[in-house]
Protein backbone atom coordinates (compact mmCIF):
# COMPACT_ATOMS: atom_id res chain seq x y z
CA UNK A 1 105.19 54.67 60.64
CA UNK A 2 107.43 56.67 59.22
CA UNK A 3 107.78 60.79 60.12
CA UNK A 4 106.58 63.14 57.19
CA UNK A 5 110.01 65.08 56.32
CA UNK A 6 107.98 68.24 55.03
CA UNK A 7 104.62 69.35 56.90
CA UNK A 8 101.24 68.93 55.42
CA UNK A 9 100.31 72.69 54.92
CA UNK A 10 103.85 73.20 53.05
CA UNK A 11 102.63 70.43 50.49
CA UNK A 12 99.85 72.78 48.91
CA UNK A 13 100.71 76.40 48.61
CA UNK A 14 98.81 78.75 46.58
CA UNK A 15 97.04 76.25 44.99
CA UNK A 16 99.84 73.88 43.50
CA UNK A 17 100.89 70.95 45.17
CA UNK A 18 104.83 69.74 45.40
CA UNK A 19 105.48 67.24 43.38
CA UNK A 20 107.26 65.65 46.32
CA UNK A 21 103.71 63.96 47.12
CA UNK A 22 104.67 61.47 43.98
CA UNK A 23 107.84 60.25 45.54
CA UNK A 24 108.14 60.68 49.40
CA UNK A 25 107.79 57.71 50.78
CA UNK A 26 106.82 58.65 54.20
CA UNK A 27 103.71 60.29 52.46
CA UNK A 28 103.13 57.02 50.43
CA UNK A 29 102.92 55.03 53.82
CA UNK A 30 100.53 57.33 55.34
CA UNK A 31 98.28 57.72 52.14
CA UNK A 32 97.99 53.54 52.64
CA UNK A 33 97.20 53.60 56.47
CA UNK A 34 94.64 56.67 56.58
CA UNK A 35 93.26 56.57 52.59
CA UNK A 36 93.23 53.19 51.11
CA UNK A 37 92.82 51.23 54.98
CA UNK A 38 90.08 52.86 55.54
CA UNK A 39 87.70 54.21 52.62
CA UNK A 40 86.04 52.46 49.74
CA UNK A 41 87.95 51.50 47.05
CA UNK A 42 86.90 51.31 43.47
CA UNK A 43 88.05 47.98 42.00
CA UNK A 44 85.94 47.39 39.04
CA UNK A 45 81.96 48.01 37.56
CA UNK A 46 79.86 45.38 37.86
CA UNK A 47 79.54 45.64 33.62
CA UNK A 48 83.10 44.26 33.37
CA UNK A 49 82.38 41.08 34.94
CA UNK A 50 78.82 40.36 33.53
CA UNK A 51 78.50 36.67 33.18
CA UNK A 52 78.93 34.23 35.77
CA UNK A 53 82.94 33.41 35.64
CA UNK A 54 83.88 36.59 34.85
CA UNK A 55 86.25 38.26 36.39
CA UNK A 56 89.09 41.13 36.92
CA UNK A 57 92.09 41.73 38.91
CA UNK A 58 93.11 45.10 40.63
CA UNK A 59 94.58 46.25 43.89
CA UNK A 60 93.52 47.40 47.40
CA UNK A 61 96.50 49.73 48.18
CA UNK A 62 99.01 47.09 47.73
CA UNK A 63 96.80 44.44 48.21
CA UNK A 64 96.29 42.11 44.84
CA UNK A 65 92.45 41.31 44.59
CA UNK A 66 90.20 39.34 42.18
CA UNK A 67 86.80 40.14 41.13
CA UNK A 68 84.43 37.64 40.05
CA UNK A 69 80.92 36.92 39.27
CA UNK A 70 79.99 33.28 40.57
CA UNK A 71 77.78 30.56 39.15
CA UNK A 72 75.00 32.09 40.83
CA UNK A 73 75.63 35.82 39.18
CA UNK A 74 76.87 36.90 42.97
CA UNK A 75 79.65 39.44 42.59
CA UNK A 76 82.53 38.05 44.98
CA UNK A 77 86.20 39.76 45.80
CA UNK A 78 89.52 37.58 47.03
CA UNK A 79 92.23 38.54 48.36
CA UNK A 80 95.44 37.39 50.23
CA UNK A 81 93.19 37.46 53.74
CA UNK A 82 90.05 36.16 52.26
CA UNK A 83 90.02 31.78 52.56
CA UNK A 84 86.48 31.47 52.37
């Protein structure tokens, strides 16, 4: 991974934070590994794919997923990893 350029404390100061968290790429990287690797994501309410063959598209970090409700009414997610 790459090094942060600019320490974590100097990012927030007084209450604002640098705008430098929009564009460093270094932060970027490390927001995927320790944020979107490894918490819950929000891809979609179940309301938006309500009948069976619904479905939406979004992403998991970088990740392109799809969102579906099946025949059966099951909600089911694919993704690049997923071959079942």
């Amino acid at each position: 991974m790459e090094a942060l350029n600019t320490p974590i404390d100097e990012l927030v100061q007084d209450g604002l934070v640098s705008r430098k968290i929009f564009i460093d790429e270094a932060i970027y990287r490390r927001e995927l590994e320790k944020v979107f690797a490894r918490s819950w994501l929000f891809l979609g309410h179940e309301s938006q794919i309500a009948n069976p063959g619904d479905y939406l598209t979004n992403y998991m970090g970088e990740d392109p997923v799809i969102v579906s409700r099946d025949p059966s009414g099951r909600v089911t997610r694919r993704n690049g990893a997923d071959h079942s």
